[in-house]
PDB file of N, CA and C in Angstrom:
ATOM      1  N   UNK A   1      10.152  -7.788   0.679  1.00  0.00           N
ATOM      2  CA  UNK A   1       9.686  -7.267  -0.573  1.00  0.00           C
ATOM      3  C   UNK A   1       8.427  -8.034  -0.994  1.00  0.00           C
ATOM      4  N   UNK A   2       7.191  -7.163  -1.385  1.00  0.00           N
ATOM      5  CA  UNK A   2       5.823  -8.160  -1.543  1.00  0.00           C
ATOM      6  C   UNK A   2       6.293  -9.050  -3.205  1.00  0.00           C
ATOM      7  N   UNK A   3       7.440  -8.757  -3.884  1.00  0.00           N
ATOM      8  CA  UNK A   3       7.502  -9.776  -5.089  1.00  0.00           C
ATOM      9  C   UNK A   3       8.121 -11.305  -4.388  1.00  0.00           C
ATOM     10  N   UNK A   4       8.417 -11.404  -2.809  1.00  0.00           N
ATOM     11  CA  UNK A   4       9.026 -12.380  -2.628  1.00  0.00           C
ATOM     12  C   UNK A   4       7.816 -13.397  -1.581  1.00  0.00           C
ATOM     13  N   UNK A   5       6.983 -12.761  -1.412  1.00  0.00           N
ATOM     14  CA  UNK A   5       5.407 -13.364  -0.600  1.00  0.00           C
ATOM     15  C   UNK A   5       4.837 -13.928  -1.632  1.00  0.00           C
ATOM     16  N   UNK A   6       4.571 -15.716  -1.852  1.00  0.00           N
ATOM     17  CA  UNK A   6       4.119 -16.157  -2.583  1.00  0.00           C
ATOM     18  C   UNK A   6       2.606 -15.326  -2.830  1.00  0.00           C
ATOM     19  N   UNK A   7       2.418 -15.315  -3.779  1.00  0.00           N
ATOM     20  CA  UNK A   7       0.993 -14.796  -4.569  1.00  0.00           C
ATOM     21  C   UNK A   7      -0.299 -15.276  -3.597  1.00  0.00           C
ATOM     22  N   UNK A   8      -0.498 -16.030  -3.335  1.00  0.00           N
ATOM     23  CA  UNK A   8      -1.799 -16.678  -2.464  1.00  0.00           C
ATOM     24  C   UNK A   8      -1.569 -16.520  -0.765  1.00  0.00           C
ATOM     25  N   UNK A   9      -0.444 -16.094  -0.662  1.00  0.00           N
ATOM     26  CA  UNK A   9       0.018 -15.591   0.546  1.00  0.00           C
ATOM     27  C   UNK A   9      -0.903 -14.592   0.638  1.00  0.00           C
ATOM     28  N   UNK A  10       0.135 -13.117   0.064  1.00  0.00           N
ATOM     29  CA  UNK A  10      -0.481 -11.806  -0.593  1.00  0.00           C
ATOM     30  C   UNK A  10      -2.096 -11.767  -0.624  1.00  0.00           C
ATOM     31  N   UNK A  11      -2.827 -12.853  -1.750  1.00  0.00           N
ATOM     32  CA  UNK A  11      -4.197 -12.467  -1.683  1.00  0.00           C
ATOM     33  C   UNK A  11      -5.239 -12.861  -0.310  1.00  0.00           C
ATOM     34  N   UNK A  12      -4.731 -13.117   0.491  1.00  0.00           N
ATOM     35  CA  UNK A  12      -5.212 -14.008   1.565  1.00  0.00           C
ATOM     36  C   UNK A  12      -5.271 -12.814   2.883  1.00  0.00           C
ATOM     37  N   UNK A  13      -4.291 -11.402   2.426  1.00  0.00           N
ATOM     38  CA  UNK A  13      -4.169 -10.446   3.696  1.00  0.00           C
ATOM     39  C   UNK A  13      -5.659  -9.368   3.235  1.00  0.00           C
ATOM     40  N   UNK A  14      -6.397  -9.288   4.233  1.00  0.00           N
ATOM     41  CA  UNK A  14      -7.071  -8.041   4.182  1.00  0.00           C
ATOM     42  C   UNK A  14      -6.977  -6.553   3.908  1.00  0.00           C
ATOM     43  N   UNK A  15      -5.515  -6.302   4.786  1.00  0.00           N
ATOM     44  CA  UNK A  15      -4.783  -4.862   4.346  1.00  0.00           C
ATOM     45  C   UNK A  15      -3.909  -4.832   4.445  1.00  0.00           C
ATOM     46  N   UNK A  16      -3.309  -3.325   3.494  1.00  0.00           N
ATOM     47  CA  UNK A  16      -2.112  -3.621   3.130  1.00  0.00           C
ATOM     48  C   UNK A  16      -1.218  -1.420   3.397  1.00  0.00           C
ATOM     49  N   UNK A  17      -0.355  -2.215   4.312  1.00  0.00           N
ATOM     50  CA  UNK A  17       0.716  -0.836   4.544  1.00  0.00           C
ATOM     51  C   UNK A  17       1.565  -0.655   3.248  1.00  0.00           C
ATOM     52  N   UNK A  18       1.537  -0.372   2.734  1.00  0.00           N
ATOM     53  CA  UNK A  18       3.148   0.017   1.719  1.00  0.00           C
ATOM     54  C   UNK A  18       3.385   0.954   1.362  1.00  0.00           C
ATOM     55  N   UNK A  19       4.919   1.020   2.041  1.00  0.00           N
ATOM     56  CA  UNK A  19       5.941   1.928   1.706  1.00  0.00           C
ATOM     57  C   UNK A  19       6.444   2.426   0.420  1.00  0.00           C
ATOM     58  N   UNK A  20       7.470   3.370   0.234  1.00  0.00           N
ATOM     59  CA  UNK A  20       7.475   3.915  -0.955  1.00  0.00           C
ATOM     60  C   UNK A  20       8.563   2.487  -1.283  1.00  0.00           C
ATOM     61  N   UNK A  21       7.636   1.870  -3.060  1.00  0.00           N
ATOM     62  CA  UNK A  21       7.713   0.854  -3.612  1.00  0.00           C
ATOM     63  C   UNK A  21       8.546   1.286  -5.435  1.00  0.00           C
ATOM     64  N   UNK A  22       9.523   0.995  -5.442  1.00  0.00           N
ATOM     65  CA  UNK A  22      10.076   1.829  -6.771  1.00  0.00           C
ATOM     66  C   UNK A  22      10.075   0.250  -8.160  1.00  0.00           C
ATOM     67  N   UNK A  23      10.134  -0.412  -7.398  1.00  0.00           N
ATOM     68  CA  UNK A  23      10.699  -1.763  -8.372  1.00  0.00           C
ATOM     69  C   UNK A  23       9.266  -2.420  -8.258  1.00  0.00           C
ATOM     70  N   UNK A  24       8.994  -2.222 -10.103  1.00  0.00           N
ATOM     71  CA  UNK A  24       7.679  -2.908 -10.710  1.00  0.00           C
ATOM     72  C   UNK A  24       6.987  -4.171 -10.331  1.00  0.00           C
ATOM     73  N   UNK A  25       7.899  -4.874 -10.164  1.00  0.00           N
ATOM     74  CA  UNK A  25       7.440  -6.043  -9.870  1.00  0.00           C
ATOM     75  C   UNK A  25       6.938  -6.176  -8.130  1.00  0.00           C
ATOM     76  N   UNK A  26       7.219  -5.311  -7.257  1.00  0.00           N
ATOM     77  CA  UNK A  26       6.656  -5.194  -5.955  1.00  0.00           C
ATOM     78  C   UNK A  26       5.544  -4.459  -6.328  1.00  0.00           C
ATOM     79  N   UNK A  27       5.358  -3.729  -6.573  1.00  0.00           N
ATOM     80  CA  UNK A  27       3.956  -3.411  -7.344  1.00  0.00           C
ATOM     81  C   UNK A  27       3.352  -3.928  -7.916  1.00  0.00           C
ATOM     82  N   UNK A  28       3.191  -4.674  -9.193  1.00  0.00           N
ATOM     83  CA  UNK A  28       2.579  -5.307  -9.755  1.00  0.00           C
ATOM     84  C   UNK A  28       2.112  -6.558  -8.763  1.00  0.00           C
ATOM     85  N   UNK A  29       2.541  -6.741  -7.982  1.00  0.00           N
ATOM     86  CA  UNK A  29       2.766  -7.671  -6.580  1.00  0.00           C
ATOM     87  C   UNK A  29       1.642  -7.087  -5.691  1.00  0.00           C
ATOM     88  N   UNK A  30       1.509  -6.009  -5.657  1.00  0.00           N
ATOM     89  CA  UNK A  30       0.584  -5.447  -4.466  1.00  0.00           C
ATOM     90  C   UNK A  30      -0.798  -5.049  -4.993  1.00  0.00           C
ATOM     91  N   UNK A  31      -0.338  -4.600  -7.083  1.00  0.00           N
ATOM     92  CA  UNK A  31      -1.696  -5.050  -7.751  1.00  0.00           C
ATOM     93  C   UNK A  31      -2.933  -5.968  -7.776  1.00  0.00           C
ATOM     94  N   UNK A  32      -1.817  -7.076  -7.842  1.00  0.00           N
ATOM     95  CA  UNK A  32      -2.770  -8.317  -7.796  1.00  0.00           C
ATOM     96  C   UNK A  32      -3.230  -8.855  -7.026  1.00  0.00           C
ATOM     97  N   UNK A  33      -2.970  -8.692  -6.278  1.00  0.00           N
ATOM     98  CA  UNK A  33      -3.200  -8.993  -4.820  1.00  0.00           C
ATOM     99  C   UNK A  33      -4.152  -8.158  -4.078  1.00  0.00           C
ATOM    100  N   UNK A  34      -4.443  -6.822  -4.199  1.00  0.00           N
ATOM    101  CA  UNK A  34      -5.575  -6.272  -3.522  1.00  0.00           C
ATOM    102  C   UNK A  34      -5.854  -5.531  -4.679  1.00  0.00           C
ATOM    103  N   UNK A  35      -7.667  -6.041  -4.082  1.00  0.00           N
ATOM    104  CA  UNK A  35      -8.526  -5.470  -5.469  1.00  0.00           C
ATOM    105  C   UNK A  35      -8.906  -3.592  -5.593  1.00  0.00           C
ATOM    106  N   UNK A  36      -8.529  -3.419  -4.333  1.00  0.00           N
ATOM    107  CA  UNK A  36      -8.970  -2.004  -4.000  1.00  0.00           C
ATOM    108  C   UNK A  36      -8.406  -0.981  -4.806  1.00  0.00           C
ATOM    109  N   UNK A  37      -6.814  -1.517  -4.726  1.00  0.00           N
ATOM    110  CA  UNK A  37      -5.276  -0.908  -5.917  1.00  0.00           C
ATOM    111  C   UNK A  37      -6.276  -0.250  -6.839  1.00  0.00           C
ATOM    112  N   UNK A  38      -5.759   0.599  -7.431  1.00  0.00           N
ATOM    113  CA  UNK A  38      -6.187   1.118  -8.858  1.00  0.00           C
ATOM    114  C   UNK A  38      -4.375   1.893  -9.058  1.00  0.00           C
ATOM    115  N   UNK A  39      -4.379   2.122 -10.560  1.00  0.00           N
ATOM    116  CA  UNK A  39      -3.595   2.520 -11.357  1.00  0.00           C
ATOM    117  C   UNK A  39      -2.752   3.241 -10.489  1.00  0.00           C
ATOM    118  N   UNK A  40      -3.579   4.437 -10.255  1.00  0.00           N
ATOM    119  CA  UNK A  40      -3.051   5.703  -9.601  1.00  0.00           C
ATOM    120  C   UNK A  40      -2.114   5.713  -8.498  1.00  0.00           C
ATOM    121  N   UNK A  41      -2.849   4.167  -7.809  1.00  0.00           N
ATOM    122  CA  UNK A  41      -2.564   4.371  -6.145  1.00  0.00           C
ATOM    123  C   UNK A  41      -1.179   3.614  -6.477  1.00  0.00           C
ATOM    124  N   UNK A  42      -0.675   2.520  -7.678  1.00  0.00           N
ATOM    125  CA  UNK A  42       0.495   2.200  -7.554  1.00  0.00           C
ATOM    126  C   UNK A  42       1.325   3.231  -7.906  1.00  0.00           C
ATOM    127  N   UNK A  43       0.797   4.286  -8.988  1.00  0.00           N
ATOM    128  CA  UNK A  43       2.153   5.054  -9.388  1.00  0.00           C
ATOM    129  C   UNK A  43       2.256   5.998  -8.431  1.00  0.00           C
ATOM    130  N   UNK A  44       1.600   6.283  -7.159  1.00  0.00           N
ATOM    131  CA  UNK A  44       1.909   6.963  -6.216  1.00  0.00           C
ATOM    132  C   UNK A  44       2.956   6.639  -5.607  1.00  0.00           C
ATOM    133  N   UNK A  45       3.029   4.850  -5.202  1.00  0.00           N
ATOM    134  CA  UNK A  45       3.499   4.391  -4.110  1.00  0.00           C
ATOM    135  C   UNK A  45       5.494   4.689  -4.531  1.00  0.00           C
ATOM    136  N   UNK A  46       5.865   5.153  -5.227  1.00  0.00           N
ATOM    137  CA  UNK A  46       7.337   5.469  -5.826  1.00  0.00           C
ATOM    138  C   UNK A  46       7.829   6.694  -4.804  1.00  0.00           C
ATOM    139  N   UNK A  47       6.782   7.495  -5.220  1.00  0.00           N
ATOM    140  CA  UNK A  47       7.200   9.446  -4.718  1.00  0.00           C
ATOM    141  C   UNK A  47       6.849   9.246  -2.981  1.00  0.00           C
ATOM    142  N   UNK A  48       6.646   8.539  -2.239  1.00  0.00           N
ATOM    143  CA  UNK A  48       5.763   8.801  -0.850  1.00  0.00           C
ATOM    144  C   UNK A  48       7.521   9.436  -0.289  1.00  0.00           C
ATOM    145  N   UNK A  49       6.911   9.870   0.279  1.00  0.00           N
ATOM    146  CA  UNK A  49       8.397  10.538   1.414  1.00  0.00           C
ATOM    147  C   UNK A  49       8.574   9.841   2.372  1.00  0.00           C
ATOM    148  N   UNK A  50       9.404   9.966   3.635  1.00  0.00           N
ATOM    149  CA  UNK A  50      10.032   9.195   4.500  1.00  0.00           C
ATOM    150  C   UNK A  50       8.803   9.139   5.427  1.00  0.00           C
ATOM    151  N   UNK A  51       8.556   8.419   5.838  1.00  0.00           N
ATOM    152  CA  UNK A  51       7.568   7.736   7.255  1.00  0.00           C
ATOM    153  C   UNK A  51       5.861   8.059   6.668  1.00  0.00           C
ATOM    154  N   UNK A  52       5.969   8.250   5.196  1.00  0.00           N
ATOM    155  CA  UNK A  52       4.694   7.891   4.702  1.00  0.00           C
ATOM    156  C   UNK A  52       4.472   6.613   3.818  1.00  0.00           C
ATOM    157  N   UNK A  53       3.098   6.129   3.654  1.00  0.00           N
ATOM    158  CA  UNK A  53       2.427   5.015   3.851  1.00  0.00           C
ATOM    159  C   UNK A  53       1.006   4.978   3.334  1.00  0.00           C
ATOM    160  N   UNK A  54       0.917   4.377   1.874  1.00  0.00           N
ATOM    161  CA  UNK A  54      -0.690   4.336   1.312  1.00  0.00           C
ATOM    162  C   UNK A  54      -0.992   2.563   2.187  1.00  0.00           C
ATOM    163  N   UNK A  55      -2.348   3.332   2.792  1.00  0.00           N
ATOM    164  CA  UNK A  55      -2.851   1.658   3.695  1.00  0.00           C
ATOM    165  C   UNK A  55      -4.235   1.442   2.895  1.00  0.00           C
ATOM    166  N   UNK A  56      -4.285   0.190   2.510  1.00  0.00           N
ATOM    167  CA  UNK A  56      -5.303   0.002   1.207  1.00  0.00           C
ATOM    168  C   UNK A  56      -5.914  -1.346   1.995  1.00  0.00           C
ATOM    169  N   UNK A  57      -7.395  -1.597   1.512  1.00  0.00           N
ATOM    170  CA  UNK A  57      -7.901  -3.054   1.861  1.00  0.00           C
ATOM    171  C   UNK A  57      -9.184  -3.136   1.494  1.00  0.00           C
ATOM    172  N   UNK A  58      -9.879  -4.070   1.946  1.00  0.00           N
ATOM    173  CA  UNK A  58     -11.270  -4.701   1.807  1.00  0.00           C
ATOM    174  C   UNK A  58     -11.750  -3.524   2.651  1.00  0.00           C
ATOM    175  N   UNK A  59     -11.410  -3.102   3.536  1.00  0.00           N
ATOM    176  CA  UNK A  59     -12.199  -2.564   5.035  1.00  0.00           C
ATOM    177  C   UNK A  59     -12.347  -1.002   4.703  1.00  0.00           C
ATOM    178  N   UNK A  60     -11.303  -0.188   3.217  1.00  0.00           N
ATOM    179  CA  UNK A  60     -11.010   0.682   3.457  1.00  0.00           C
ATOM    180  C   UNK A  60     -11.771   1.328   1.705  1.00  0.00           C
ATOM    181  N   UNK A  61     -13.065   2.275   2.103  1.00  0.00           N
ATOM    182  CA  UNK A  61     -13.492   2.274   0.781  1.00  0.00           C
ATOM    183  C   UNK A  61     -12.477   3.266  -0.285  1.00  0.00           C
ATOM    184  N   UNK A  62     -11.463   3.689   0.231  1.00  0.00           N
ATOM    185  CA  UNK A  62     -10.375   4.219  -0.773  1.00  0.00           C
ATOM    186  C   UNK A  62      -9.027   4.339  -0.200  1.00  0.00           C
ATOM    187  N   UNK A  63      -7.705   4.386  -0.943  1.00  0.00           N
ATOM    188  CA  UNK A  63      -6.531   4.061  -0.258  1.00  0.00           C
ATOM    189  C   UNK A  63      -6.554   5.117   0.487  1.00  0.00           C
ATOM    190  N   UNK A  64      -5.717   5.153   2.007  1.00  0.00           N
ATOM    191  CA  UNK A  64      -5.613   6.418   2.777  1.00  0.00           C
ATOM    192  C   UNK A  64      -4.088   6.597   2.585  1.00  0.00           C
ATOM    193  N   UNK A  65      -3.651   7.927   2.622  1.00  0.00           N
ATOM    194  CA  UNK A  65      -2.317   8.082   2.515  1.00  0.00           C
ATOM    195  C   UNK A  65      -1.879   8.672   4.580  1.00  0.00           C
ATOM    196  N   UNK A  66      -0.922   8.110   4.865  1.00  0.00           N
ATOM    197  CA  UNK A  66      -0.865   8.175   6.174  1.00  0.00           C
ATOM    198  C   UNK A  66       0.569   8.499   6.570  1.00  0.00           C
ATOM    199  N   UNK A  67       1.316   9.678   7.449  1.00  0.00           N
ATOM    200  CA  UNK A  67       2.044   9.829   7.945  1.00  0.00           C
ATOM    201  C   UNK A  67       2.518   9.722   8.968  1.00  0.00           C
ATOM    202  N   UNK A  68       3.406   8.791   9.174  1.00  0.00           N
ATOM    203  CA  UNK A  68       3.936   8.159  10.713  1.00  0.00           C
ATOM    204  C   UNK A  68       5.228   9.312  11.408  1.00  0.00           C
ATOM    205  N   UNK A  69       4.942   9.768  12.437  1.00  0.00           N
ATOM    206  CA  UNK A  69       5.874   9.983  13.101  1.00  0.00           C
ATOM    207  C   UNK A  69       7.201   9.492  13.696  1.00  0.00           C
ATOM    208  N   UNK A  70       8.595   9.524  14.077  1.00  0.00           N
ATOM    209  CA  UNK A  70       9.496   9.206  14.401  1.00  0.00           C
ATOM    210  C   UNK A  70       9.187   8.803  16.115  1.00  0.00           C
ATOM    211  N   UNK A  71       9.716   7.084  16.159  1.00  0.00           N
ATOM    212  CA  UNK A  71       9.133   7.169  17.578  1.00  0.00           C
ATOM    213  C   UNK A  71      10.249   7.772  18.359  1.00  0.00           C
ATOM    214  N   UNK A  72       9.699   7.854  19.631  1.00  0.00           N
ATOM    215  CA  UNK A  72      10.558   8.593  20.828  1.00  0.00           C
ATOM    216  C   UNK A  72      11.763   7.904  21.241  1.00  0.00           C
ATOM    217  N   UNK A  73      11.950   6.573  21.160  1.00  0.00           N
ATOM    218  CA  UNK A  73      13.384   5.604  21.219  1.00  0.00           C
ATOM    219  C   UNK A  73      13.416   5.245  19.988  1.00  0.00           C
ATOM    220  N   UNK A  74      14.858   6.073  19.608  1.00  0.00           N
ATOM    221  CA  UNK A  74      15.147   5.650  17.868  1.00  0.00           C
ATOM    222  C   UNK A  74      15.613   3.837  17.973  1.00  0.00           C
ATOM    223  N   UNK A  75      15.433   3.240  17.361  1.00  0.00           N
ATOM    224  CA  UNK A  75      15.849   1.575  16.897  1.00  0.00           C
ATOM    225  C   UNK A  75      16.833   1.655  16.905  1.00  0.00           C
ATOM    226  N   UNK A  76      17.956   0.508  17.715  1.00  0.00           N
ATOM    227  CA  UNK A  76      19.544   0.519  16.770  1.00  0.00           C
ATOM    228  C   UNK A  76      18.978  -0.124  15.633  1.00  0.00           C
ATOM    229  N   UNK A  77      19.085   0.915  14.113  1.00  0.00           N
ATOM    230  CA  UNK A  77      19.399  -0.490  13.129  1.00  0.00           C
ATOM    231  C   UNK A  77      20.485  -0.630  12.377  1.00  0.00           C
ATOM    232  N   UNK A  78      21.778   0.118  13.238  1.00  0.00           N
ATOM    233  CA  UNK A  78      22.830  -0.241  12.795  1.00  0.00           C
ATOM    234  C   UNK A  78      23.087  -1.810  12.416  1.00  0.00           C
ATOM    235  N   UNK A  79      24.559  -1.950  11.864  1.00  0.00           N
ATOM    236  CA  UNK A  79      24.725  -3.601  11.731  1.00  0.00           C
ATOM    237  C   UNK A  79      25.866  -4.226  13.161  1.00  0.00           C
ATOM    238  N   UNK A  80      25.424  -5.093  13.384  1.00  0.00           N
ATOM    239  CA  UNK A  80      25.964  -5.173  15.318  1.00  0.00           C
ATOM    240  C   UNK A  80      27.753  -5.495  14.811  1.00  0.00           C
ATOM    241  N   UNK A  81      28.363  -5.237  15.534  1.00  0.00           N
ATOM    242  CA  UNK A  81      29.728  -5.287  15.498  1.00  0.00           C
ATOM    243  C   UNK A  81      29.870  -6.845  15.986  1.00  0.00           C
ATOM    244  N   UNK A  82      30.638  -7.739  15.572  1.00  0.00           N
ATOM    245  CA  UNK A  82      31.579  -9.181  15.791  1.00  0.00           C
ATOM    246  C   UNK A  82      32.808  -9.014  16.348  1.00  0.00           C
ATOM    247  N   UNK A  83      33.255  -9.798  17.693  1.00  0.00           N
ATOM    248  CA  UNK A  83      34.257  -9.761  17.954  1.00  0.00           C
ATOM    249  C   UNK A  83      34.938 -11.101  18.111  1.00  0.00           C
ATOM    250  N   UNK A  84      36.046 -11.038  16.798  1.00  0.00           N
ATOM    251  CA  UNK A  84      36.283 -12.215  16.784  1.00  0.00           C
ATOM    252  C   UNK A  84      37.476 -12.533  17.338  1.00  0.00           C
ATOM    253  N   UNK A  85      37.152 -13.699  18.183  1.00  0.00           N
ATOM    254  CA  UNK A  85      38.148 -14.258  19.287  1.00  0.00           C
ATOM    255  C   UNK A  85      39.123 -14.955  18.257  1.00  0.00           C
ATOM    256  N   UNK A  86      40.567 -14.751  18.607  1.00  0.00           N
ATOM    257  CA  UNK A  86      41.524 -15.558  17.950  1.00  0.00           C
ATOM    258  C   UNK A  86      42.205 -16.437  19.023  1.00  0.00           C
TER     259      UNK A  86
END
């Protein structure tokens, strides 16, 4: 979560991926931290749909909104099963 990246961390990255962001303070987090942000582009970042992505930075003269595809080998990100020896 960018509210848990110390602040000088944050201002120190060039660009920035973020996902759909609902809790203020990760926003206000991604505010301050890149100057490019404007108003708009945080109250966007709530509504984005699944495998979309506003990518914002120094490099980028306005936020791009970007849709990622599902890769071809899904991830386990199940939670791994324990087998506990007695």
């Amino acid at each position: 979560m960018p509210r848990d990246i110390p602040k000088g961390t944050l201002s120190q990255m060039g660009a920035f991926i973020a996902h759909s962001l609902i809790n203020f303070n990760d926003k206000e987090a991604i505010g301050s931290a890149c100057s490019t942000v404007n108003k708009n582009t945080l109250d966007f970042l709530p509504i984005l749909g699944e495998g979309e992505a506003v990518v914002t930075g120094v490099d980028f003269p306005m936020p791009i909104i970007m849709k990622f595809e599902k890769p071809i080998e899904q991830p386990n990100s199940g939670t791994p099963k324990l087998n506990i020896i007695e």
